[in-house]
C-alpha atoms as a PDB file:
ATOM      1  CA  UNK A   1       3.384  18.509  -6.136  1.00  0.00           C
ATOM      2  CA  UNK A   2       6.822  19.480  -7.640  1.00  0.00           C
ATOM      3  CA  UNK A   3       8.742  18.681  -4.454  1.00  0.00           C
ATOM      4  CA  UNK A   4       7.256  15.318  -4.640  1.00  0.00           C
ATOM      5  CA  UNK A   5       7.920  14.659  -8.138  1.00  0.00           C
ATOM      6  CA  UNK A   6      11.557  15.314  -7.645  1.00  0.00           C
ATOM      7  CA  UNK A   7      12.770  15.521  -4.631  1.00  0.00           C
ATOM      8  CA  UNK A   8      10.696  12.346  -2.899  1.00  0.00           C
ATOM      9  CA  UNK A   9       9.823  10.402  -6.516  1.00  0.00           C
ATOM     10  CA  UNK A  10      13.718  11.498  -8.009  1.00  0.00           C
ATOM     11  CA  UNK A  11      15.352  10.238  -4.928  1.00  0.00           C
ATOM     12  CA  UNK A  12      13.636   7.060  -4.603  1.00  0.00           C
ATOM     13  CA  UNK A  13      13.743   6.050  -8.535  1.00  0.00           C
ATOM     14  CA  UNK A  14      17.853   7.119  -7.416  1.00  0.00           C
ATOM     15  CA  UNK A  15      17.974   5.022  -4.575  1.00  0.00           C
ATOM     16  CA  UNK A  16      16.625   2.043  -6.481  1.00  0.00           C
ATOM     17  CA  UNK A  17      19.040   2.246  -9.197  1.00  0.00           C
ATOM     18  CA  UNK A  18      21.976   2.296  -6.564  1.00  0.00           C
ATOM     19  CA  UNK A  19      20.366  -0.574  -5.340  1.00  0.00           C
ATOM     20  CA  UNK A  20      20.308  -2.702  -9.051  1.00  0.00           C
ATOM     21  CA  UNK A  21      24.136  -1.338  -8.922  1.00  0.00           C
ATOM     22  CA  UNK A  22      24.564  -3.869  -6.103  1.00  0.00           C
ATOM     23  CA  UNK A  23      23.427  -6.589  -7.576  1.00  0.00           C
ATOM     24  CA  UNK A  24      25.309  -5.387 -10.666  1.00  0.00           C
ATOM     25  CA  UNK A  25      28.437  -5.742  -8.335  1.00  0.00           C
ATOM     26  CA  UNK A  26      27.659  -9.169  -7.002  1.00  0.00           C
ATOM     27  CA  UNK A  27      27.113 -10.723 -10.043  1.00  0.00           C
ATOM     28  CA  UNK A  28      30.042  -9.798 -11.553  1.00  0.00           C
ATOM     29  CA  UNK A  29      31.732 -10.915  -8.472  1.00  0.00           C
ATOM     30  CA  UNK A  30      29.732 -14.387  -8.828  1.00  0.00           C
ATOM     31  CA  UNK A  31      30.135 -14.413 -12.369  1.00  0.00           C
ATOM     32  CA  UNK A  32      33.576 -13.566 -12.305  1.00  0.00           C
ATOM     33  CA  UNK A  33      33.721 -11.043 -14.742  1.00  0.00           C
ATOM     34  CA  UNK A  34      35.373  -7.200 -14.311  1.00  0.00           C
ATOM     35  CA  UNK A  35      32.366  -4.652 -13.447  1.00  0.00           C
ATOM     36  CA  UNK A  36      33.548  -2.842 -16.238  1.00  0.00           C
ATOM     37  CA  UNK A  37      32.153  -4.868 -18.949  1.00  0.00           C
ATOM     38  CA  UNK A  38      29.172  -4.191 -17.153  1.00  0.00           C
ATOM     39  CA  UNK A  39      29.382  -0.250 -16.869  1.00  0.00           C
ATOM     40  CA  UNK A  40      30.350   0.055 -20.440  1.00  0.00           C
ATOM     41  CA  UNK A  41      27.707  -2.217 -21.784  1.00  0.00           C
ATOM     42  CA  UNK A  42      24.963  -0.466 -24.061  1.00  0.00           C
ATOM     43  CA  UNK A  43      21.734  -1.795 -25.741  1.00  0.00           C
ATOM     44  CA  UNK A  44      23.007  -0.646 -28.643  1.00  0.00           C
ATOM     45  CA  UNK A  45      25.376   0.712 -30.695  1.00  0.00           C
ATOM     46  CA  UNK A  46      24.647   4.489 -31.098  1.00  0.00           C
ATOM     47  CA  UNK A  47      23.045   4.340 -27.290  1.00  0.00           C
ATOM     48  CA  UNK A  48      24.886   5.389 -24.286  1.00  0.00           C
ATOM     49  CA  UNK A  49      26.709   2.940 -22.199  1.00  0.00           C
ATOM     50  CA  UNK A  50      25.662   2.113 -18.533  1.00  0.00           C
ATOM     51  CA  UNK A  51      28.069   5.250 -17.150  1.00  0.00           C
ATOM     52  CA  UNK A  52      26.257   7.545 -19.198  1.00  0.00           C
ATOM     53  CA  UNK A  53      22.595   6.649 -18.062  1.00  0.00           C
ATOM     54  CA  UNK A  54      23.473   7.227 -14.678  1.00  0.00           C
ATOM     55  CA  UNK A  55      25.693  10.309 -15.044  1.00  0.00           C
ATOM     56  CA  UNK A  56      22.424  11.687 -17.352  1.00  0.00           C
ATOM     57  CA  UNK A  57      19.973  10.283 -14.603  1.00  0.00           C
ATOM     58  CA  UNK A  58      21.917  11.859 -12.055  1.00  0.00           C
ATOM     59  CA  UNK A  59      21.948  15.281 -13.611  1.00  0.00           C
ATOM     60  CA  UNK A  60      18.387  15.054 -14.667  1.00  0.00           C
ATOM     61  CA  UNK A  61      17.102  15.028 -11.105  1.00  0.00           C
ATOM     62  CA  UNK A  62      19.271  17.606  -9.438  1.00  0.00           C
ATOM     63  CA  UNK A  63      18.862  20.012 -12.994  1.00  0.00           C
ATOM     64  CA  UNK A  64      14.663  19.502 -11.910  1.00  0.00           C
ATOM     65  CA  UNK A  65      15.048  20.671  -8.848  1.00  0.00           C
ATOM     66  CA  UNK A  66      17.353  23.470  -9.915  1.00  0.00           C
ATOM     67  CA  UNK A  67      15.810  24.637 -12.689  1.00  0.00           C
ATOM     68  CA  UNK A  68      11.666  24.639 -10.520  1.00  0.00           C
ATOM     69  CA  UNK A  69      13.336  26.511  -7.652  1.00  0.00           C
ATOM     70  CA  UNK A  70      15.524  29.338  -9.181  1.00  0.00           C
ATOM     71  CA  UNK A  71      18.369  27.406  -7.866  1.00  0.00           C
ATOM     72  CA  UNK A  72      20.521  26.756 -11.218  1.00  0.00           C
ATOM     73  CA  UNK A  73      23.394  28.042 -10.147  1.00  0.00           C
ATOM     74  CA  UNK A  74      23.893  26.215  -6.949  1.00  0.00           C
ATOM     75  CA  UNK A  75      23.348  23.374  -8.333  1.00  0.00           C
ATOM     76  CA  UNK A  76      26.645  20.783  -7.975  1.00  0.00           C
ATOM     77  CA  UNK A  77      28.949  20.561 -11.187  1.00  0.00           C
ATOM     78  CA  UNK A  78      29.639  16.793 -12.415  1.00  0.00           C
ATOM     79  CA  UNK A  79      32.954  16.896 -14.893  1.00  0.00           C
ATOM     80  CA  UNK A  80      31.575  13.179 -16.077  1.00  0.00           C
ATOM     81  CA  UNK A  81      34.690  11.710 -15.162  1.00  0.00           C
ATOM     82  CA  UNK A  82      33.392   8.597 -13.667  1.00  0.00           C
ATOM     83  CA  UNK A  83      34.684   5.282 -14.913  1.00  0.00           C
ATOM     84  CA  UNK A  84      34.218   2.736 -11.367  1.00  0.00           C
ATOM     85  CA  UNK A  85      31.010   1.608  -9.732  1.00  0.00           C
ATOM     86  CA  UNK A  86      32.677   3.632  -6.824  1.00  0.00           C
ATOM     87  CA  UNK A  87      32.676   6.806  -8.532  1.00  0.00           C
ATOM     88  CA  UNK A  88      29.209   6.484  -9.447  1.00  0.00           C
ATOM     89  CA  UNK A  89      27.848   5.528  -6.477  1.00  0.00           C
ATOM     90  CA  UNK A  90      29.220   8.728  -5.358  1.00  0.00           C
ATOM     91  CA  UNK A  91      27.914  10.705  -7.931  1.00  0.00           C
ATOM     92  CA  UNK A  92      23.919   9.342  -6.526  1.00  0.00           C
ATOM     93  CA  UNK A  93      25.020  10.195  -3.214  1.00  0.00           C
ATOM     94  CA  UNK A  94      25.798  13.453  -3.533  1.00  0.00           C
ATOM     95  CA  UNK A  95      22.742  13.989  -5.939  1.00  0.00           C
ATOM     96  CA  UNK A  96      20.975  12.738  -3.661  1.00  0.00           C
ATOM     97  CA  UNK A  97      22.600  14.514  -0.791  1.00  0.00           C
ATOM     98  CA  UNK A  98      21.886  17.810  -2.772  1.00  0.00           C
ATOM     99  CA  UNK A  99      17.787  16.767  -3.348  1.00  0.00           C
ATOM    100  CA  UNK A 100      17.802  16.479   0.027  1.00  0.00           C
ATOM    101  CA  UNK A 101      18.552  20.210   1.052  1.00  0.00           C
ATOM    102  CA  UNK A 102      15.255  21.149  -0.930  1.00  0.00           C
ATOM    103  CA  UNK A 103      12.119  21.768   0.844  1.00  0.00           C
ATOM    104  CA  UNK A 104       8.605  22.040   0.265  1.00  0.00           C
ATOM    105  CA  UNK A 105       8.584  25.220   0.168  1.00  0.00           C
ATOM    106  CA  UNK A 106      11.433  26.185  -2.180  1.00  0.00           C
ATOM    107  CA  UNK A 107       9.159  24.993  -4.992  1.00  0.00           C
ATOM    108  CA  UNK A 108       6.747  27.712  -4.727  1.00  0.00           C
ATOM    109  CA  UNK A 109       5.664  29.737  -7.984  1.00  0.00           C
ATOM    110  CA  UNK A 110       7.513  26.224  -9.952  1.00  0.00           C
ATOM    111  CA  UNK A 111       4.681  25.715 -11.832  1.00  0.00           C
ATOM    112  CA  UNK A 112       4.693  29.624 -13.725  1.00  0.00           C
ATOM    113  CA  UNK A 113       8.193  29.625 -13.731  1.00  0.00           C
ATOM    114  CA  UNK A 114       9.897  29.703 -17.361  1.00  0.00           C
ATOM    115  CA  UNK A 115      12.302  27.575 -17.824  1.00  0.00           C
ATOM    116  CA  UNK A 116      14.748  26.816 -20.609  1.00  0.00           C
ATOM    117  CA  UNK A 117      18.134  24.998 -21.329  1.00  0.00           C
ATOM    118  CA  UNK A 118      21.173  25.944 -23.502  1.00  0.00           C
ATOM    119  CA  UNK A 119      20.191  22.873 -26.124  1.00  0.00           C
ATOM    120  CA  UNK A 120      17.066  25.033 -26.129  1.00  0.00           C
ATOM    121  CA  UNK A 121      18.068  27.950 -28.238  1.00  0.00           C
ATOM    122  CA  UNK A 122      16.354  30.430 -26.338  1.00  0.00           C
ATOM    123  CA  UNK A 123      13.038  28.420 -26.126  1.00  0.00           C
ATOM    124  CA  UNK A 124      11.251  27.848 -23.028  1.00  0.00           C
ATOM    125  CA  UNK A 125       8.104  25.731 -20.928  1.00  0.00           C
ATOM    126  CA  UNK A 126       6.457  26.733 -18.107  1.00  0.00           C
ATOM    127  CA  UNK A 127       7.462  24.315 -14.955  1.00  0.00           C
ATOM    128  CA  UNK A 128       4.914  22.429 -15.387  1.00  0.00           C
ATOM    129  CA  UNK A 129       5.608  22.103 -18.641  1.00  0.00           C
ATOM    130  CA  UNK A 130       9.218  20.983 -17.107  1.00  0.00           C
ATOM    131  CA  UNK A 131       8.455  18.540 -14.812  1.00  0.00           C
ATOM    132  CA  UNK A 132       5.438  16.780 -16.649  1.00  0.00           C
ATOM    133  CA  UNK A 133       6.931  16.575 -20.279  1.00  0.00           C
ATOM    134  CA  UNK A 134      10.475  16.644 -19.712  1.00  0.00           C
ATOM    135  CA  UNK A 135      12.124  15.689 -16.284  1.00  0.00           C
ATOM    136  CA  UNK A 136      10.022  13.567 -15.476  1.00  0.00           C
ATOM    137  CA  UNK A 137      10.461  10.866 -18.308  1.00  0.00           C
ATOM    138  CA  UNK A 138      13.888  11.914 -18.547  1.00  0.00           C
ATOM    139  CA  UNK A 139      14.795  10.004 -15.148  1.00  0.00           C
ATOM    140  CA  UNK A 140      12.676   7.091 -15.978  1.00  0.00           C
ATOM    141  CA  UNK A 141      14.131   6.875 -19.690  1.00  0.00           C
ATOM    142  CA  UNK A 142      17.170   6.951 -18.132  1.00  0.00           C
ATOM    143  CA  UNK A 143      17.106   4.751 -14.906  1.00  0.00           C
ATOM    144  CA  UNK A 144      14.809   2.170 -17.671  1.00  0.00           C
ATOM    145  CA  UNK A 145      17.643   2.030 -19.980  1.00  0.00           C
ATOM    146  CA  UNK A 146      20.441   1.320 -17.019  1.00  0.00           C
ATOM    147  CA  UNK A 147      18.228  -1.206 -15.016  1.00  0.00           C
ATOM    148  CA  UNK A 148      17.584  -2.883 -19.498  1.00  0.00           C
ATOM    149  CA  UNK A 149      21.411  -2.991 -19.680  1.00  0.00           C
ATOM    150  CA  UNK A 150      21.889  -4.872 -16.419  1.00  0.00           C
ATOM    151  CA  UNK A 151      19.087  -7.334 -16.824  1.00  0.00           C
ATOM    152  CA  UNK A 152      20.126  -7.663 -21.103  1.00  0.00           C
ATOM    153  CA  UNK A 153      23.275  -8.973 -19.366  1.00  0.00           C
ATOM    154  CA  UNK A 154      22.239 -11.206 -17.108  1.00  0.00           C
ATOM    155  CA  UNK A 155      22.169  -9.134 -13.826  1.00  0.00           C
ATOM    156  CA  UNK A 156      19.250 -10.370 -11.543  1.00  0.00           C
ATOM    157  CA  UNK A 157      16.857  -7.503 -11.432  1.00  0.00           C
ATOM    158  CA  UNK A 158      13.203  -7.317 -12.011  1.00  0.00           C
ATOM    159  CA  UNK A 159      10.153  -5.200 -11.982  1.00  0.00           C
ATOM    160  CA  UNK A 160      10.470  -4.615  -7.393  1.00  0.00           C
ATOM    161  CA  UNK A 161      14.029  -3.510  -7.943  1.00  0.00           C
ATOM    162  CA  UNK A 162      13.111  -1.287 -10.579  1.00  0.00           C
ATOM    163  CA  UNK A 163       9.625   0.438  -8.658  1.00  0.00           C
ATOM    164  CA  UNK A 164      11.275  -0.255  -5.280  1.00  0.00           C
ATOM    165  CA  UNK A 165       8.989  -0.233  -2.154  1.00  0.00           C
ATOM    166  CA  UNK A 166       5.414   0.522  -2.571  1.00  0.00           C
ATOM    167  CA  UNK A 167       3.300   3.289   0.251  1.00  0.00           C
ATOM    168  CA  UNK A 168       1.154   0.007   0.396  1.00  0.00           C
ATOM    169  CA  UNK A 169      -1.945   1.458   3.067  1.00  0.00           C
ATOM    170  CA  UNK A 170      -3.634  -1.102   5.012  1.00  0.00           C
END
């Protein structure tokens, strides 16, 4: 279950925010406006800006995986430099790139494993713990908040960009 709420789930709610970042692009072509009105745009005033919600999304699903398999300190370093749509697009890539060397099998013993962060102060959950009450709405509070900012300012995106492509069974 872990691999598939990161690794598959992560990468796809990833994949679908590079995707609103297109339309991002092209309406600020269309519109004529710089695409870094966009990227610095926020919801409001003590929220992060549109860089920061995909730099945190971005971090929040590679930290997941991380952090359920033991695997902290291979985990890639992001100096949150990024200020272009370019650089961010690179920065899902290679998150995605890195979700994409776990396997099924890397996430055994997830679920017992304790797990804590800096912020933390010695405190810890149990992976499930992890993944259920913290990753998981982490990504989606995160991804929600860019994919808010782009539709707030007029980027057209809706609900299918947001969930992306259903397993629809027939």
């Amino acid at each position: 279950m872990y691999y598939e709420i990161t690794v598959v789930q992560f990468s796809k709610m990833l994949n679908n925010l590079a995707a609103i970042l297109e339309k991002a692009e092209l309406a600020a072509v269309q519109k004529r406006y710089d695409m870094s009105v966009l990227l610095n745009a926020r919801l409001a005033p003590d929220q992060f800006n549109l860089i920061r919600q995909i730099q945190i999304a971005c971090d929040t699903a590679k930290l997941a995986a991380a952090r359920l398999t033991g695997k902290v300190d291979d985990a890639p370093k992001h100096d949150d430099s990024e200020t272009t749509l370019a650089e961010l697009k690179t920065r899902i890539e290679e998150t995605l790139n890195y979700l994409a060397s776990f396997s099924e099998s890397d996430f055994a013993g997830a679920s017992e494993r304790q797990i804590s962060q800096p912020r933390w102060e010695g405190k810890y959950v149990t992976g499930a713990e992890f993944a259920i009450e913290h990753a998981m709405p982490n990504l989606y509070f995160h991804i929600t908040t860019a994919y808010a900012i782009l539709r707030h300012n007029g980027v057209d995106v809706g609900k299918k960009d947001y969930l992306g492509a259903m397993p629809y069974k027939v």
